[in-house]
C-alpha atoms as a PDB file:
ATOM      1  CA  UNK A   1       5.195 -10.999 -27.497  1.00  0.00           C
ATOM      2  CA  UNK A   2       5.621 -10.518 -24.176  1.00  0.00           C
ATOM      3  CA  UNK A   3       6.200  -7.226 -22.782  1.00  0.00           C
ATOM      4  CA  UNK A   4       6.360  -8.228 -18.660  1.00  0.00           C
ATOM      5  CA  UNK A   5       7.371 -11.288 -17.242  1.00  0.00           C
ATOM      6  CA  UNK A   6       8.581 -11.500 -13.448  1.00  0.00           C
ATOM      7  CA  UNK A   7       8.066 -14.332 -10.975  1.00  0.00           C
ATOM      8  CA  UNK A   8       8.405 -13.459  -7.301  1.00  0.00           C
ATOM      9  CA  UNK A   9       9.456 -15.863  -4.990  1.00  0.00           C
ATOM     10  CA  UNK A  10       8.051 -16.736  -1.387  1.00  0.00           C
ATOM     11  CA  UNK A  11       9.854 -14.630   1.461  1.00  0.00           C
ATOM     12  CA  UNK A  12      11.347 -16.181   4.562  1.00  0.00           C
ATOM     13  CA  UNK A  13       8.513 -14.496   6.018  1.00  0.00           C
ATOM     14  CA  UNK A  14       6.491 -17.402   4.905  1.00  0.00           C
ATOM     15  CA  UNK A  15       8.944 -20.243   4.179  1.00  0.00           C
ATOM     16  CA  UNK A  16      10.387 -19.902   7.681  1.00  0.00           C
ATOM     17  CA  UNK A  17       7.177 -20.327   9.752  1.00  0.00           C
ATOM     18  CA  UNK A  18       5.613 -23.095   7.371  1.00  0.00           C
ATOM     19  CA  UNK A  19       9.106 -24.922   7.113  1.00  0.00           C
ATOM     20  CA  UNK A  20       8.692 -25.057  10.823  1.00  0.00           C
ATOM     21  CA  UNK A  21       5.397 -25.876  11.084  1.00  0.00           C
ATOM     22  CA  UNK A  22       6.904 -28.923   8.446  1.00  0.00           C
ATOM     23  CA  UNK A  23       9.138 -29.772  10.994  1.00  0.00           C
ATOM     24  CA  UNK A  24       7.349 -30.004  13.637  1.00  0.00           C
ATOM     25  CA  UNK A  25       4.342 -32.373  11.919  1.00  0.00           C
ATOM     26  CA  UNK A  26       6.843 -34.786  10.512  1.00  0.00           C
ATOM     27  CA  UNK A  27       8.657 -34.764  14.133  1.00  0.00           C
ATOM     28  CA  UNK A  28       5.121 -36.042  15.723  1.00  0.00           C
ATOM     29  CA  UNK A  29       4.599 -38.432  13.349  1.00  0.00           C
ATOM     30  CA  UNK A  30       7.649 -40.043  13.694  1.00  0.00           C
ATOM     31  CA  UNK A  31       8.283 -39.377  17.614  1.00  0.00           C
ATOM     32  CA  UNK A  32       4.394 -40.601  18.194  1.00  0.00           C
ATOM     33  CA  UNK A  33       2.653 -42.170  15.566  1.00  0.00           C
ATOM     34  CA  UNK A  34       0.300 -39.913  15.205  1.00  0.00           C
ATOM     35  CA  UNK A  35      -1.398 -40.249  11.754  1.00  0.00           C
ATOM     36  CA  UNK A  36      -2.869 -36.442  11.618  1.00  0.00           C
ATOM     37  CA  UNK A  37       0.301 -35.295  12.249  1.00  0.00           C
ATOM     38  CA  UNK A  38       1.616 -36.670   8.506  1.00  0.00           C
ATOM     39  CA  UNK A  39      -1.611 -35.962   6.749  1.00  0.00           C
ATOM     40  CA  UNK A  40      -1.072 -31.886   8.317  1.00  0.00           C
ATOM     41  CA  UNK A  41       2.689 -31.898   7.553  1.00  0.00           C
ATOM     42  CA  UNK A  42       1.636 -32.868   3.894  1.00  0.00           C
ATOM     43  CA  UNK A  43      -0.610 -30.150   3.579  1.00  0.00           C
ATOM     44  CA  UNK A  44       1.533 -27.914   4.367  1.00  0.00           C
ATOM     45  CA  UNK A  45       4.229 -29.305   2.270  1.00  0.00           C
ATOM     46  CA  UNK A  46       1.542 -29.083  -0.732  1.00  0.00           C
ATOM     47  CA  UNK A  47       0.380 -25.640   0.278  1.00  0.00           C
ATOM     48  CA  UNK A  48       4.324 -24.161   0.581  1.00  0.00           C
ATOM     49  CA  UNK A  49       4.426 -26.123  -3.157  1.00  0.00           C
ATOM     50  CA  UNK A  50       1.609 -24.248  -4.672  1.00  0.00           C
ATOM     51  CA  UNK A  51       2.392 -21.198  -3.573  1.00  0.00           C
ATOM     52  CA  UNK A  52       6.469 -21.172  -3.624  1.00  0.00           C
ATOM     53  CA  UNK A  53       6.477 -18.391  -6.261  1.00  0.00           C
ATOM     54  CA  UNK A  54       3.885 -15.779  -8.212  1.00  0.00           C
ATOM     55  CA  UNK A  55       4.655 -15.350 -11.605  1.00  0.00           C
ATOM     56  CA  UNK A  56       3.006 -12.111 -13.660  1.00  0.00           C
ATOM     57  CA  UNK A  57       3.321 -12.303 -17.957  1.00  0.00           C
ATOM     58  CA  UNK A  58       2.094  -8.877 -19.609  1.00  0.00           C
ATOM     59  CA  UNK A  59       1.650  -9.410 -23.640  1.00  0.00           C
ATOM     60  CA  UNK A  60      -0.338  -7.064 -26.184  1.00  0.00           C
ATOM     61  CA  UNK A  61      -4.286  -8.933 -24.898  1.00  0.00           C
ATOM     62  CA  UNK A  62      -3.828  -9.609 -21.550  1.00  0.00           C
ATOM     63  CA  UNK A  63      -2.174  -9.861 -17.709  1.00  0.00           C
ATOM     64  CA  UNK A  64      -1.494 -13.357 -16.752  1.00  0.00           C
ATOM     65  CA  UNK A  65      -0.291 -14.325 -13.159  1.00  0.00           C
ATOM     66  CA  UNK A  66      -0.186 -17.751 -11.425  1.00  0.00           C
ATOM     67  CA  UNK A  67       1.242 -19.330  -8.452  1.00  0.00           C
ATOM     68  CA  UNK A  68       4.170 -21.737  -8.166  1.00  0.00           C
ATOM     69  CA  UNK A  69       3.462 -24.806 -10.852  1.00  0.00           C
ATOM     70  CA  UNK A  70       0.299 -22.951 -12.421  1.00  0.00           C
ATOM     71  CA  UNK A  71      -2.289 -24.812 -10.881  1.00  0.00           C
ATOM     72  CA  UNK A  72      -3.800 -21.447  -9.640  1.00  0.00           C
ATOM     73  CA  UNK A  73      -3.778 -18.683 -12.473  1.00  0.00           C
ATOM     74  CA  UNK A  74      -5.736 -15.765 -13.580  1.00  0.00           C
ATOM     75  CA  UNK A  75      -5.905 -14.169 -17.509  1.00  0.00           C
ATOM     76  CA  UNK A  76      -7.301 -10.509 -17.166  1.00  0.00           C
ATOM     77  CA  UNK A  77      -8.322  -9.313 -20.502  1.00  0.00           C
ATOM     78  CA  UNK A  78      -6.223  -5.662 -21.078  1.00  0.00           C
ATOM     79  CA  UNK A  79      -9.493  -4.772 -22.695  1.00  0.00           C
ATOM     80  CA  UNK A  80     -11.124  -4.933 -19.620  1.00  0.00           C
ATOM     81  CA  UNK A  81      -8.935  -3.142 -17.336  1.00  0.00           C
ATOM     82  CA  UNK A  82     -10.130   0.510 -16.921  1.00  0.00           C
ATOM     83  CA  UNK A  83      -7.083   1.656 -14.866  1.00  0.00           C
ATOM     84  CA  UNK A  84      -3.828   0.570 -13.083  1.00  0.00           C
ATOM     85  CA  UNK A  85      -1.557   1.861  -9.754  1.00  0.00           C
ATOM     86  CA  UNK A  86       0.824   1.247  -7.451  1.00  0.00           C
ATOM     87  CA  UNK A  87      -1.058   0.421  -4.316  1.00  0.00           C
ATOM     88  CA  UNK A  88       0.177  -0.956  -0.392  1.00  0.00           C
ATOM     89  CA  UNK A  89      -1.931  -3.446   0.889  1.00  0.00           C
ATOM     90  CA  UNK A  90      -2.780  -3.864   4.378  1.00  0.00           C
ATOM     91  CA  UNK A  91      -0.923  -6.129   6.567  1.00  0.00           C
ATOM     92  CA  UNK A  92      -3.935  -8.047   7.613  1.00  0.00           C
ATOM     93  CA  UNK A  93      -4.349  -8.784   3.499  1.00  0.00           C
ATOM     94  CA  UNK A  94      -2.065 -11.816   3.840  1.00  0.00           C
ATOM     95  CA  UNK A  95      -0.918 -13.603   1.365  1.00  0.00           C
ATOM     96  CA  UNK A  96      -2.307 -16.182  -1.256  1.00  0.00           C
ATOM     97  CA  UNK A  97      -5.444 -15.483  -2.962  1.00  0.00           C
ATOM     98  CA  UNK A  98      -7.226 -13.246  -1.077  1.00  0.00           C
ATOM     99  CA  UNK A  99     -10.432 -11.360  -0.914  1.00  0.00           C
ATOM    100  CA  UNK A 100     -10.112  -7.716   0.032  1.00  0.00           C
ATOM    101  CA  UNK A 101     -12.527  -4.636  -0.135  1.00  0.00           C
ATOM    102  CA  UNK A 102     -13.791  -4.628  -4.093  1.00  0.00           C
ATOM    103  CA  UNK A 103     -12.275  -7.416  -5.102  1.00  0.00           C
ATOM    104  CA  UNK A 104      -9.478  -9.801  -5.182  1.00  0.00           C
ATOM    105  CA  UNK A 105      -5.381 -10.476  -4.654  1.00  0.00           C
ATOM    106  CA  UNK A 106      -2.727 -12.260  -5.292  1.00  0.00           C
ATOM    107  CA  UNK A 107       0.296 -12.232  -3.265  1.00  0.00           C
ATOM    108  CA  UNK A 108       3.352 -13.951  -1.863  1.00  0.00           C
ATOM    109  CA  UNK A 109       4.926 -11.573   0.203  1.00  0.00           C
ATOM    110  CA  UNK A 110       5.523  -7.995   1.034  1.00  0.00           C
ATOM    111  CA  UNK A 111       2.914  -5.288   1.025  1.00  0.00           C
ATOM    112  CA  UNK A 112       3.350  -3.852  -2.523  1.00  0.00           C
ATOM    113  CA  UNK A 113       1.129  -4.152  -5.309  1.00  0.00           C
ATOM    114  CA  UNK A 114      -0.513  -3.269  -8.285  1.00  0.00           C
ATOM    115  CA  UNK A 115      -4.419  -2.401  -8.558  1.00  0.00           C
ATOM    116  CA  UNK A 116      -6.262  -3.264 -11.152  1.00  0.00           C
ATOM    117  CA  UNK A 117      -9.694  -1.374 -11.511  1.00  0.00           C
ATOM    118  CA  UNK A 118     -12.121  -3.024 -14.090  1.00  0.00           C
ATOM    119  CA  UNK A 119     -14.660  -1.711 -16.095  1.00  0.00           C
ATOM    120  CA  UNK A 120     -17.313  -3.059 -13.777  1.00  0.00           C
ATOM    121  CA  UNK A 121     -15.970  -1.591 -10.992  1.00  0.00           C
ATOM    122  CA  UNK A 122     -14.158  -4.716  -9.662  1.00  0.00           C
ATOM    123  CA  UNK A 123     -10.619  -4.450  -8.652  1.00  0.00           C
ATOM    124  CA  UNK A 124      -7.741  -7.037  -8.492  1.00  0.00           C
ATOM    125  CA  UNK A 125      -4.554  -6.942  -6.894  1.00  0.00           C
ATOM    126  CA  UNK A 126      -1.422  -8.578  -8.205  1.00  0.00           C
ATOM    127  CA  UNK A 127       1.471  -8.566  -5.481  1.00  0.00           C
ATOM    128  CA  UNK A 128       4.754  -7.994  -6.136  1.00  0.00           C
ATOM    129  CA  UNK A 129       8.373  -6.609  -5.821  1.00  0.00           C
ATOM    130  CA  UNK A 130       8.181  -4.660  -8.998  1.00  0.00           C
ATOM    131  CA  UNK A 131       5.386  -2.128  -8.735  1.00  0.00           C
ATOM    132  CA  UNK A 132       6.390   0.187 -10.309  1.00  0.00           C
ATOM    133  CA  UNK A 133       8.077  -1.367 -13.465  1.00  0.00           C
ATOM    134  CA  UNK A 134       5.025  -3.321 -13.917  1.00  0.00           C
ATOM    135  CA  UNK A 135       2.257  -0.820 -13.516  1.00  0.00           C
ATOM    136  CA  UNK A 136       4.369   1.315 -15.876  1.00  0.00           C
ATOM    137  CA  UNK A 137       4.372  -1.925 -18.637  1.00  0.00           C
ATOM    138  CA  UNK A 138       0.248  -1.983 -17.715  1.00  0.00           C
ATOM    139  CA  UNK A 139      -0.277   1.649 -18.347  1.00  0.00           C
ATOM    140  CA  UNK A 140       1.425   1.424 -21.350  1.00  0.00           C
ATOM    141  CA  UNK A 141      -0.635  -1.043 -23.210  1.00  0.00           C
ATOM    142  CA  UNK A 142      -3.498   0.535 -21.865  1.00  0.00           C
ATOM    143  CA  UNK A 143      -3.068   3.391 -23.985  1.00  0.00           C
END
């Protein structure tokens, strides 16, 4: 049963720049010819694919999130998971999958999150426009 499930979705933050960035490979490579310019513009189209959305499931076991078509996931364990909060991230985090000081982060936008601190002292960061619904979901099956 699942007790969490939320997708966030890509802001124009993101979309915007990389749409143009689309744009502007495609417009090369038909304007000029030039071959790099199409295998770049894919790249990006296949990059603004995988990570279109982020997706976080809480059930009874465990926190699962994935970008866009599921290609990249995670499955954390509940048992694992010594404690949860609300965190803000850094601007210079970014977005995607991301190393940051302890750990680890997913995120598609904005500078809220929830921290995950494992039992082994490594931490995990899930982005997202819920914090505090889904930290509250977290702490509850942490109990």
């Amino acid at each position: 049963m699942d007790f969490y499930k939320h997708t966030q979705m890509t802001g124009w933050a993101i979309i915007g720049p990389v749409g143009i960035a689309i744009i502007a490979t495609f417009y090369f490579w038909f304007a000029q010819g030039h071959l790099a310019s199409l295998i770049i513009g894919l790249v990006l189209l296949l990059v603004l694919f995988l990570f279109i959305s982020l997706s976080v499931v809480v059930d009874d076991k465990s926190i699962r999130t994935w970008f866009g078509p599921g290609l990249i996931r995670k499955r954390i364990p509940l048992s694992e998971v010594k404690s949860a909060e609300p965190v803000r991230n850094k601007w210079y985090y970014g977005w995607g999958v991301r190393y940051i000081p302890g750990g680890m982060m997913y995120n598609v936008g904005g500078l809220d999150a929830v921290e995950l601190v494992f039992d082994n002292g490594g931490k995990f960061r899930i982005g997202t426009d819920e914090p505090q619904q889904l930290n509250a979901v977290i702490q509850q099956r942490l109990r």
